[in-house]
Protein backbone atom coordinates (compact mmCIF):
# COMPACT_ATOMS: atom_id res chain seq x y z
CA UNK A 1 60.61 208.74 67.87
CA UNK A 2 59.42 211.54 70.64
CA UNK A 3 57.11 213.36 68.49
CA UNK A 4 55.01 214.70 71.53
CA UNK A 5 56.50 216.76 73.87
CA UNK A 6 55.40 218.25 76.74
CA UNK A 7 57.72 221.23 77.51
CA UNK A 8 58.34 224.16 74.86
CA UNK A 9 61.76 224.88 73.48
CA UNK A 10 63.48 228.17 74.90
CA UNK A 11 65.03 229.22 71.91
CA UNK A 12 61.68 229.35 69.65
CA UNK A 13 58.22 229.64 70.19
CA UNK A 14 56.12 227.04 69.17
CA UNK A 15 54.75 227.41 65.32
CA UNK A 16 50.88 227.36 65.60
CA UNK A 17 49.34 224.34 64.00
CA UNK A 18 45.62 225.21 62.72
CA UNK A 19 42.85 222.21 61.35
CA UNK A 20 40.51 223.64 59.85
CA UNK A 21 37.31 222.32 57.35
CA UNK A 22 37.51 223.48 53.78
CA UNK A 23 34.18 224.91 54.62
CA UNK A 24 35.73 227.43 57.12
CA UNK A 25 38.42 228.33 55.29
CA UNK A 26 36.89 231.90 53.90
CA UNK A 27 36.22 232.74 57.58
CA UNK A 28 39.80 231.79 59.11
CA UNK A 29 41.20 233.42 56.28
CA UNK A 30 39.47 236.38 56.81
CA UNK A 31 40.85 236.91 60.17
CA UNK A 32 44.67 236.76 58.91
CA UNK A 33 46.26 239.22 57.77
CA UNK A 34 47.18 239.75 54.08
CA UNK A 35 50.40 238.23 53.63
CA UNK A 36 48.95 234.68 54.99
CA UNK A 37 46.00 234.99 53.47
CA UNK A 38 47.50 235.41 49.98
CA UNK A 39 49.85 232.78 50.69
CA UNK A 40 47.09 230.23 52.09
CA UNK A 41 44.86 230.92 49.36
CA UNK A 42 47.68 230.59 46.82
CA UNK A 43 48.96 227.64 48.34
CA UNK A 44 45.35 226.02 48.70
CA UNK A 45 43.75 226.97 46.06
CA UNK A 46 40.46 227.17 48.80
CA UNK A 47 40.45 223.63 48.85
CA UNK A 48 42.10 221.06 50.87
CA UNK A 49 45.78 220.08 51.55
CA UNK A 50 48.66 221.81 54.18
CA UNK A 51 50.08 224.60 54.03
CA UNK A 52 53.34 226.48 55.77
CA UNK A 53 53.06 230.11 55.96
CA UNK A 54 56.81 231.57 56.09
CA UNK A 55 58.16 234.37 57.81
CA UNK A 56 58.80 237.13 55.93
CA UNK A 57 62.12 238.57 57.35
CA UNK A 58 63.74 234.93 57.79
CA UNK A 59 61.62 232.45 55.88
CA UNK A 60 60.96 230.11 59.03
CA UNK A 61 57.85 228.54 59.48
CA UNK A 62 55.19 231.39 60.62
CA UNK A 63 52.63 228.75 60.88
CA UNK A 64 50.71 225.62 59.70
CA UNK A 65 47.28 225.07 58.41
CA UNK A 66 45.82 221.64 57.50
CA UNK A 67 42.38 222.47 55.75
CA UNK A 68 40.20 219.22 55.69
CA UNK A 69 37.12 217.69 55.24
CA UNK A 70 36.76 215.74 58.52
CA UNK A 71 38.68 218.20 61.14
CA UNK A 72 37.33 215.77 63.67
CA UNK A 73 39.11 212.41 62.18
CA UNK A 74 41.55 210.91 64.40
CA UNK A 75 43.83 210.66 60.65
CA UNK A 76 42.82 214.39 59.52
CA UNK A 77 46.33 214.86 60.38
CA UNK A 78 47.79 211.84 59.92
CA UNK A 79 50.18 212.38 57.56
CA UNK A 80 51.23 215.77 58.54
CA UNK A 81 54.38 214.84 60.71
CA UNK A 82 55.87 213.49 57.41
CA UNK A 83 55.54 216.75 55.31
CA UNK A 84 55.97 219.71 57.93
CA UNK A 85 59.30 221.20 58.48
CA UNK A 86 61.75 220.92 61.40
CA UNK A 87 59.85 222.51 64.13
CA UNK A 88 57.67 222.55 67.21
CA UNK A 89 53.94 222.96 66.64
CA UNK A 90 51.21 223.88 68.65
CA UNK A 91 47.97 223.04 67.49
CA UNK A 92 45.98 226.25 67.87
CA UNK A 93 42.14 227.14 68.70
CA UNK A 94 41.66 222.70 68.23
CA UNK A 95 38.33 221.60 69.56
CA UNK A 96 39.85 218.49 68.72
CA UNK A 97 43.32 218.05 70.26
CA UNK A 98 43.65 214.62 71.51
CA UNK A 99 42.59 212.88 68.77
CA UNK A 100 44.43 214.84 65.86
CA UNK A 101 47.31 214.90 68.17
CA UNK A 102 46.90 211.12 68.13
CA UNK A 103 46.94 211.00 64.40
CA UNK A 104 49.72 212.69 64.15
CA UNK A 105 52.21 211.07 66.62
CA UNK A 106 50.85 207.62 64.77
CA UNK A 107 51.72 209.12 61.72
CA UNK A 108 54.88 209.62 62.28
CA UNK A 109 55.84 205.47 62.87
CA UNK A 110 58.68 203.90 60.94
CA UNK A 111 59.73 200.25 61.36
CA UNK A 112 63.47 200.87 62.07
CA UNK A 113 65.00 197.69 63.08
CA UNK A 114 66.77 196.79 59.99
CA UNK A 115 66.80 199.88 57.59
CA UNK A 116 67.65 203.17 58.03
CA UNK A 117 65.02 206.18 57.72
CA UNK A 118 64.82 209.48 57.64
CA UNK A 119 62.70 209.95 61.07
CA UNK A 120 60.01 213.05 60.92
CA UNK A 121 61.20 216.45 62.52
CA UNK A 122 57.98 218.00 63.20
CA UNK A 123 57.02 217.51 66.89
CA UNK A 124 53.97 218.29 68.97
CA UNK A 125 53.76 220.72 71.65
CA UNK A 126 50.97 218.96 74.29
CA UNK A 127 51.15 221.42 77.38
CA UNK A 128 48.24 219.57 79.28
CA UNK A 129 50.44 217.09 81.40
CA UNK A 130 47.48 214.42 81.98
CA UNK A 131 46.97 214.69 78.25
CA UNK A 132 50.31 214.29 77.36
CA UNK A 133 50.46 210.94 79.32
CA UNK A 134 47.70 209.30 77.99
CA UNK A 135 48.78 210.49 74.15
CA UNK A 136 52.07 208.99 75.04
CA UNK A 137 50.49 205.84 76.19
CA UNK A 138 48.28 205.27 73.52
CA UNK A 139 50.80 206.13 70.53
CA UNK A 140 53.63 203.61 72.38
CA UNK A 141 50.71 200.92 72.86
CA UNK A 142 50.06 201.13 69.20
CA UNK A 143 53.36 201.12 67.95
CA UNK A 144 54.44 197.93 70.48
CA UNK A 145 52.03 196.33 68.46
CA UNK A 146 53.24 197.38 65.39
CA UNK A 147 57.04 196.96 66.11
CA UNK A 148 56.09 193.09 67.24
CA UNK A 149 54.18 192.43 64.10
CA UNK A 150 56.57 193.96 61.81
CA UNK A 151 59.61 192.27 63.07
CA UNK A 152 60.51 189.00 61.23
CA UNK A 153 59.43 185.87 62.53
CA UNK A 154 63.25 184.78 63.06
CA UNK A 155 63.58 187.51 65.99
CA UNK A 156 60.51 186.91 67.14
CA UNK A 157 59.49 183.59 68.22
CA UNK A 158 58.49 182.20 71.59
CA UNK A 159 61.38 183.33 73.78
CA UNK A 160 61.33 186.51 71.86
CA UNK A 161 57.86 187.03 73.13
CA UNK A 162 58.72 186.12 76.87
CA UNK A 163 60.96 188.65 77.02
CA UNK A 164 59.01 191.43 75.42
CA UNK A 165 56.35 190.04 78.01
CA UNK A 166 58.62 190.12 81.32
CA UNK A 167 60.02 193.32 80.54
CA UNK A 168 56.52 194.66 80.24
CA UNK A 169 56.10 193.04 83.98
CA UNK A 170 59.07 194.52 85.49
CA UNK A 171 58.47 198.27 83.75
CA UNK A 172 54.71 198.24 86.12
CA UNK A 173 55.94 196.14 89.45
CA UNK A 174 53.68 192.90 87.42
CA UNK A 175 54.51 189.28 88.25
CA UNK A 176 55.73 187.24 85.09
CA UNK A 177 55.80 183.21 84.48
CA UNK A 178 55.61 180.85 82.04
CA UNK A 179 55.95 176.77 81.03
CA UNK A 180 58.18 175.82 78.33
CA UNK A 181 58.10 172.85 76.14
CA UNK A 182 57.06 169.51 78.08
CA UNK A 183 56.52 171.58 81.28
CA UNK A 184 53.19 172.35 79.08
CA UNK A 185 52.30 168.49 79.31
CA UNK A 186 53.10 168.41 83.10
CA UNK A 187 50.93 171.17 83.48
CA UNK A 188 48.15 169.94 81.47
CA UNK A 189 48.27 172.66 78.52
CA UNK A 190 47.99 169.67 76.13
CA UNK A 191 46.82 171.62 72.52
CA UNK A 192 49.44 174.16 72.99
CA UNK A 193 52.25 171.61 72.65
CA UNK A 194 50.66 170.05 70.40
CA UNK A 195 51.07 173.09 68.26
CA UNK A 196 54.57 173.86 68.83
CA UNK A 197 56.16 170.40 70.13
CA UNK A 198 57.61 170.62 66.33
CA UNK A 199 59.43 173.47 66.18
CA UNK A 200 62.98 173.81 67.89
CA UNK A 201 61.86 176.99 69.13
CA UNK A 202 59.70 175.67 72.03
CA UNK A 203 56.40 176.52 72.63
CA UNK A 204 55.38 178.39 75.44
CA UNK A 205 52.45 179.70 77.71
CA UNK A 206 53.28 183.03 78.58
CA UNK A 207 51.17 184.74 82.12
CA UNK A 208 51.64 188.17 83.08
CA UNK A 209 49.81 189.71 86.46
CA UNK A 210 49.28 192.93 87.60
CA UNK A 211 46.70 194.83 89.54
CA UNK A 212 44.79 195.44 93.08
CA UNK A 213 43.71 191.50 94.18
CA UNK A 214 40.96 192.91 95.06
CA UNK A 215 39.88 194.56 91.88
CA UNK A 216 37.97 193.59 88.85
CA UNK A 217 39.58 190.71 87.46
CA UNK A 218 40.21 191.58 83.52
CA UNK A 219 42.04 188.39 81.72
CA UNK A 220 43.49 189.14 78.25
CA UNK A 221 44.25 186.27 75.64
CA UNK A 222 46.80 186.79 72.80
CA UNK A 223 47.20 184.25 69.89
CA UNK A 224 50.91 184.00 69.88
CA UNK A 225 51.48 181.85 66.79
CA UNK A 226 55.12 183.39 65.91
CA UNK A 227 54.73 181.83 62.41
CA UNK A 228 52.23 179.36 60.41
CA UNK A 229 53.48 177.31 57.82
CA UNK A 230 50.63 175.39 58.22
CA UNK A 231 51.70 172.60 59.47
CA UNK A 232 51.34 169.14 57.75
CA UNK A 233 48.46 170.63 55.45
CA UNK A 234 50.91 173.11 54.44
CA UNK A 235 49.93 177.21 53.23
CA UNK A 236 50.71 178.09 49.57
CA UNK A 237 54.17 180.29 49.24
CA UNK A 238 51.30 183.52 48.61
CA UNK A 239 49.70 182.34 51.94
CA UNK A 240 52.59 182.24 54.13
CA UNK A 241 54.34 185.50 53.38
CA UNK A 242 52.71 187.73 55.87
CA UNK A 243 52.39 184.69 58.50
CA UNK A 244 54.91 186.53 61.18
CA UNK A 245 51.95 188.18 61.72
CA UNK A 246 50.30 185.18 63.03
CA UNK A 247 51.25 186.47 66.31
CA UNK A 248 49.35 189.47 65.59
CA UNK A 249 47.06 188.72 68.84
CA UNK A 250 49.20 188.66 71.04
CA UNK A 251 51.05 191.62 69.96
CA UNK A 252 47.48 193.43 70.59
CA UNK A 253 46.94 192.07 74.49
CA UNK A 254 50.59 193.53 74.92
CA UNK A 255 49.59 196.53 73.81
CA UNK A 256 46.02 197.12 75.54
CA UNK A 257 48.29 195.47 78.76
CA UNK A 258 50.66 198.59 78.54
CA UNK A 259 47.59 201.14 78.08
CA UNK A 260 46.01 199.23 81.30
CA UNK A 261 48.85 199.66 83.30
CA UNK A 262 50.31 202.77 82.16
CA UNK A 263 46.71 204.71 83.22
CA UNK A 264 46.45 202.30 86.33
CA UNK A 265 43.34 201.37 85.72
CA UNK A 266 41.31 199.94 88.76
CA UNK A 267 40.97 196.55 87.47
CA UNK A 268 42.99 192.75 88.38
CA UNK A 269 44.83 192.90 84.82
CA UNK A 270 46.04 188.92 84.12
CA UNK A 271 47.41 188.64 80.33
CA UNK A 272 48.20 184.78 78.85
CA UNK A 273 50.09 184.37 75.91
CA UNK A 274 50.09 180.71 74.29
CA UNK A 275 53.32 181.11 72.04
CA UNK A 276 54.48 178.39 69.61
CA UNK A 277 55.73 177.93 65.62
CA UNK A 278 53.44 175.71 63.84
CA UNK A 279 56.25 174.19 61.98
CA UNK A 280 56.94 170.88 59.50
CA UNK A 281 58.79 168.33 61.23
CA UNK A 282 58.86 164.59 62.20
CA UNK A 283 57.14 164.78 64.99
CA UNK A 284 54.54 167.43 63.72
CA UNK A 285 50.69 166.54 64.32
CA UNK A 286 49.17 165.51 62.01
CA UNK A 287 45.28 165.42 60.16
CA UNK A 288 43.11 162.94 61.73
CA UNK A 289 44.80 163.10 65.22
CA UNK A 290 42.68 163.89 68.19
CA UNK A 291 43.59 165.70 71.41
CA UNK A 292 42.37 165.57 74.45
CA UNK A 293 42.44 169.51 75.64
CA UNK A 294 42.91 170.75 79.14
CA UNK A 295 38.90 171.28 79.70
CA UNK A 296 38.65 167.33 78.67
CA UNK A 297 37.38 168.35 75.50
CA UNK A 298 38.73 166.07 72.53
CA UNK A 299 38.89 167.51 69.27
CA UNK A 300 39.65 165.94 65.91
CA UNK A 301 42.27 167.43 64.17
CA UNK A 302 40.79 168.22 60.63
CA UNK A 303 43.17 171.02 59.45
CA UNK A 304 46.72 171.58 60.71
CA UNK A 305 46.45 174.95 59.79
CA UNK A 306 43.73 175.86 62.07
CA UNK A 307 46.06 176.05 65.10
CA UNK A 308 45.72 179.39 66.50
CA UNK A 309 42.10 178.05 68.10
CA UNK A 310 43.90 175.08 69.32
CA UNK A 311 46.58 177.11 70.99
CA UNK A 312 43.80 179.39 72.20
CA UNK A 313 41.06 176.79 73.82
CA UNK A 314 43.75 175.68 76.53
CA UNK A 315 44.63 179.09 77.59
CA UNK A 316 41.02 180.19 77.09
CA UNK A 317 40.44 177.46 79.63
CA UNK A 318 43.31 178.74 82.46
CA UNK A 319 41.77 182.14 82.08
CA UNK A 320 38.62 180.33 83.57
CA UNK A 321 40.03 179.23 86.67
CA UNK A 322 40.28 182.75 88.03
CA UNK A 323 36.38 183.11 87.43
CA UNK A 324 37.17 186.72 85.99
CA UNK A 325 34.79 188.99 85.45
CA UNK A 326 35.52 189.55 81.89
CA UNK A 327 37.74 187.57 79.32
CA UNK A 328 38.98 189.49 75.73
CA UNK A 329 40.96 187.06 73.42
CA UNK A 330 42.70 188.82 70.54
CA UNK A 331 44.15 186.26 67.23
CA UNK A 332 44.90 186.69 63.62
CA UNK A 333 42.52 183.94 63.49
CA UNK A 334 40.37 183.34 60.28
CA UNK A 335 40.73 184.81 56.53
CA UNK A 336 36.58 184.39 56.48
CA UNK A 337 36.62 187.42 58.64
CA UNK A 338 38.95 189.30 56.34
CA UNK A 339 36.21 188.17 53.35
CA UNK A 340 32.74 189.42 55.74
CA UNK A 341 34.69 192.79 56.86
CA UNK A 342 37.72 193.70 54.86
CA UNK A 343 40.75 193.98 56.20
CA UNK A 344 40.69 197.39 58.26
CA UNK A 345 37.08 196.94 60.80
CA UNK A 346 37.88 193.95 62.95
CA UNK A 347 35.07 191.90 63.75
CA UNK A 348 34.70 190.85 67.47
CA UNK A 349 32.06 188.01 69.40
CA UNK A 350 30.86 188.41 72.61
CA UNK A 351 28.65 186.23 74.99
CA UNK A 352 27.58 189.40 76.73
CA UNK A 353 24.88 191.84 75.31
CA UNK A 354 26.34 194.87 77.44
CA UNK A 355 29.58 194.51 76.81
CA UNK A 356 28.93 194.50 72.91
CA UNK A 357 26.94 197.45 73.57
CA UNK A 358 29.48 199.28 75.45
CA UNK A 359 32.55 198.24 73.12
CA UNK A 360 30.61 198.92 69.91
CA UNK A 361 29.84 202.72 71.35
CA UNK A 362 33.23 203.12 72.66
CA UNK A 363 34.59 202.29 69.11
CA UNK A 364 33.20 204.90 67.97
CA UNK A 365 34.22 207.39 70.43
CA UNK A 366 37.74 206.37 70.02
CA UNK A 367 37.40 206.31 66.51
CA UNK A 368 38.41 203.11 66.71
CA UNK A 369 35.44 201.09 65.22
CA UNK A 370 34.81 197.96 65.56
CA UNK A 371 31.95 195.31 64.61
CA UNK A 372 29.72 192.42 66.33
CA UNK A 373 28.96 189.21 64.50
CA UNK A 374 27.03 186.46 65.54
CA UNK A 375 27.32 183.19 67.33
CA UNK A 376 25.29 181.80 65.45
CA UNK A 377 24.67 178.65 67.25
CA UNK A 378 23.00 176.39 64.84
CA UNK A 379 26.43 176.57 62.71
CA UNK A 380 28.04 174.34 66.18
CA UNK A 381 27.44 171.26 64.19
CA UNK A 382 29.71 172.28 61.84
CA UNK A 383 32.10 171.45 64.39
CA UNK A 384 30.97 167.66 64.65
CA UNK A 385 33.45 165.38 64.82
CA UNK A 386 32.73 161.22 64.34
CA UNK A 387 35.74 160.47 66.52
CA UNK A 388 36.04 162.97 69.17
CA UNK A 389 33.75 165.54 70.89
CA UNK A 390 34.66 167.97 68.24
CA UNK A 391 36.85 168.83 64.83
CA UNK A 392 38.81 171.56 65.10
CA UNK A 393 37.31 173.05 62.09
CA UNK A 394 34.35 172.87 59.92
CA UNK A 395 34.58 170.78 56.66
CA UNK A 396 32.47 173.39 54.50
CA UNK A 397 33.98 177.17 53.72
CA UNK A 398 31.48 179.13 54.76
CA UNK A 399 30.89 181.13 58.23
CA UNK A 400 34.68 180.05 59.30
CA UNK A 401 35.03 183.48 61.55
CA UNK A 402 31.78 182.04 63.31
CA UNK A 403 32.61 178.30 63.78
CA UNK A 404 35.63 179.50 65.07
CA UNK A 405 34.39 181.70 67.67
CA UNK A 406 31.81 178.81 68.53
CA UNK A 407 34.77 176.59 68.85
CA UNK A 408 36.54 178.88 70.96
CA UNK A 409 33.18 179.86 73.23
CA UNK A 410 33.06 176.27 73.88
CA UNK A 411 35.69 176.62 76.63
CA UNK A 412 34.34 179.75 78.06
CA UNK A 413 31.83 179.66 81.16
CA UNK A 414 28.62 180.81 80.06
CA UNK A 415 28.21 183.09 82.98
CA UNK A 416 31.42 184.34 82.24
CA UNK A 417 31.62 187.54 79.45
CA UNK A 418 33.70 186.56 76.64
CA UNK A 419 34.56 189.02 73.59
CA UNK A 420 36.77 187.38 70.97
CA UNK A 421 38.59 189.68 68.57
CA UNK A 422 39.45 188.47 65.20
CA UNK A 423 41.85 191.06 63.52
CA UNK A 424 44.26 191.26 60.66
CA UNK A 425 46.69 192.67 62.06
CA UNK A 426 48.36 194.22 59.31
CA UNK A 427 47.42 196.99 57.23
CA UNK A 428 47.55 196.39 53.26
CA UNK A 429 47.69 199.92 51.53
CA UNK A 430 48.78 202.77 52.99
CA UNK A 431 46.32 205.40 55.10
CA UNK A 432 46.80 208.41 56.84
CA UNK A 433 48.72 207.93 59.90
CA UNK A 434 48.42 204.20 59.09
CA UNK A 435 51.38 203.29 56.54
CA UNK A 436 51.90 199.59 55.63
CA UNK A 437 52.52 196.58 57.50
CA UNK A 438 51.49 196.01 61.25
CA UNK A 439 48.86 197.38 62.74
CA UNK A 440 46.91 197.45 65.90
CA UNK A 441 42.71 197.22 65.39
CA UNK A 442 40.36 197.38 68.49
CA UNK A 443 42.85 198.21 71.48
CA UNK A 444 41.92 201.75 71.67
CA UNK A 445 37.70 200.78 71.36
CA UNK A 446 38.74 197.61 74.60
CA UNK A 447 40.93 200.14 76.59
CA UNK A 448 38.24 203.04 76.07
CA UNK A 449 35.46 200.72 77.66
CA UNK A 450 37.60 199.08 80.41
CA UNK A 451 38.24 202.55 81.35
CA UNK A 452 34.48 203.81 81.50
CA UNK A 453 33.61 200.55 83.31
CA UNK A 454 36.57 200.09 85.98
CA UNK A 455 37.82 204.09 85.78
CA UNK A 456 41.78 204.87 87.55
């Protein structure tokens, strides 16, 4: 759905498109004149909601005003798109345009693939070219992560997500590989076969490049678990429903990828992908097995279901051999973060003081917030394992978002920044500009602090 666009229509002027606060209402209607006045305050009551003004000799839109209590929320508009009329707007006298613009393009997204809808036809008029770009970016970036969440886990399994992936390379000159199925054991990606060796759909390590050589070297990590029955220590029927989602992560590195390369950021953008089904089958793995991983680690396998770190250490560990200058890993990875945060402020890690700083603050400047919790390292012995180096879980229930990021951190240099991202992925009740189902958390806060850092 185009609901930006950047060049006005000949035949009509655009409608202006006011957001206002409640508390500034009086004043802006003051300076109408009576007819719109009447009608706002009518309409309105003085209090908030939208309002059309018509035309009086045709009855066309004459203009829009949005009254509000936050004019500077990213959602103040949110839901706009959906109850304006047929039209182009123009947002007028908006000290605010980007990010209610943003609102209201995200508001507008509809999961089309297998139902029809009746698609907004309110658009945006965004005259600033360079503006118009990066809205364009960002609402496509968000709603590539959406579309790949949303879409069921039969159309979207391994291969599915090597193609999404090598398009993505060929639409920004990137170069695109991968190893499929026992090429993985040649190659010495030993955990990530593990986790999909039962599945017919065969598991996959997924690398996209892209970038100047010699800049920055940026290395994204997506969990790409296309769907988690659990394995052998099988999910509940309530548990699995949502699990296409399980390749929520890697749905979000797609998406900050395309927001990377779209801008052209100055940075050495590499993006890895493990991608498998955690499926029942004969030759499934099973509690009480132990792997030996591709940093040499071995690790107990305690819980089948706690795959998406398995998947994750032996990418985590090829994103080392480039000695980048900062690694971001994105998953769907524990429900003890959904308990600590909800499900709407993602929690994140990060082995680097200034880089939690500088995502925290650019969270909020994106309005796209974001939290830090701890690595708390006296909770590593959770980890301990009487067989192997490590289990790949912790036999208590408490601090599981932790001992998996201390699991994870395990295969991370220590001079190496590290931010882990542990997201839901899916939003449960619907906001403005936010409706239900997938949903991208944190890509806006990452892409707003790559871009301060490593600028265009």
């Amino acid at each position: 759905m185009n609901l930006l666009v950047n060049t006005p229509r000949k035949d009509n002027a655009p409608i202006p498109f006011y957001v206002i606060n409640e508390n500034n209402l009086e004043t802006w209607s003051e300076q109408q004149d009576d007819f719109t006045r009447t009608w706002v305050l009518r309409s309105l009551g003085g209090g908030q909601g939208l309002c059309v003004v018509p035309n009086t000799d045709n009855g066309e839109p004459k203009l829009a005003v949005l009254v509000s209590d936050n004019e500077q929320s990213v959602w103040a508009a949110g839901d706009s798109v959906n109850k304006l009329p047929e039209g182009d707007y123009q947002l007028t006298d908006c000290a605010n345009e980007r990010d209610i613009a943003l609102g209201f393009a995200l508001g507008g997204y509809q999961f089309t693939g297998y139902k029809q809808t009746n698609a907004p036809k309110a658009r945006l008029l965004i005259t600033d070219k360079a503006l118009f770009n990066e809205l364009v970016a960002s609402v496509e970036s968000t709603n590539l992560v959406r579309d790949l969440v949303n879409t069921p886990a039969a159309d979207m399994m391994p291969q599915h997500l090597s193609e999404v992936m090598s398009d993505l390379a060929e639409r920004y000159d990137g170069q695109f590989s991968q190893w499929i199925g026992d090429e993985l054991l040649e190659q010495n990606y030993p955990t990530i076969h593990l986790v999909g060796r039962a599945s017919e759909n065969k598991p996959r390590l997924l690398d996209l490049r892209w970038g100047d050589k010699k800049a920055p070297k940026i290395t994204l990590v997506g969990k790409g678990v296309c769907f988690d029955s659990g394995g052998l220590d099988l999910k509940p029927a309530a548990g699995m429903r949502l699990m296409k989602k399980d390749m929520g992560g890697a749905a979000h590195v797609l998406g900050l990828a395309n927001m990377i390369m779209a801008a052209g950021l100055n940075v050495q953008l590499r993006v890895l992908i493990p991608a498998v089904e955690n499926a029942v089958s004969r030759n499934a793995f099973r509690p009480g097995d132990v792997v030996k991983t591709r940093k040499g680690i071995t690790v107990e396998i305690d819980n089948t279901d706690a795959e998406g770190r398995l998947v994750l250490c032996d990418a985590l560990d090829e994103a080392q051999q480039d000695n980048p200058d900062l690694i971001i890993d994105f998953a769907t990875l524990t429900g003890a973060m959904r308990i600590a945060l909800g499900t709407e402020l993602p929690g994140f890690f990060s082995s680097d003081d200034d880089i939690a700083e500088a995502l925290t603050e650019a969270g909020y400047q994106s309005q796209d917030p974001v939290w830090r919790m701890p690595l708390f390292a006296q909770y590593k012995n959770l980890l301990k394992s009487d067989v192997a180096d490590m289990s790949n879980c912790s036999q208590g229930p408490f601090g599981g978002a932790i001992t998996a990021a201390l699991y994870l951190q395990e295969f991370v240099a220590k001079e190496t920044p590290w931010v882990h991202f542990d997201v839901m992925a899916w939003n449960v009740r619907a906001l403005p500009g936010r409706p239900v189902g997938g949903e991208a958390f944190g890509i806006r806060a990452a892409y707003t602090m790559l871009q301060q850092r490593f600028g265009s």
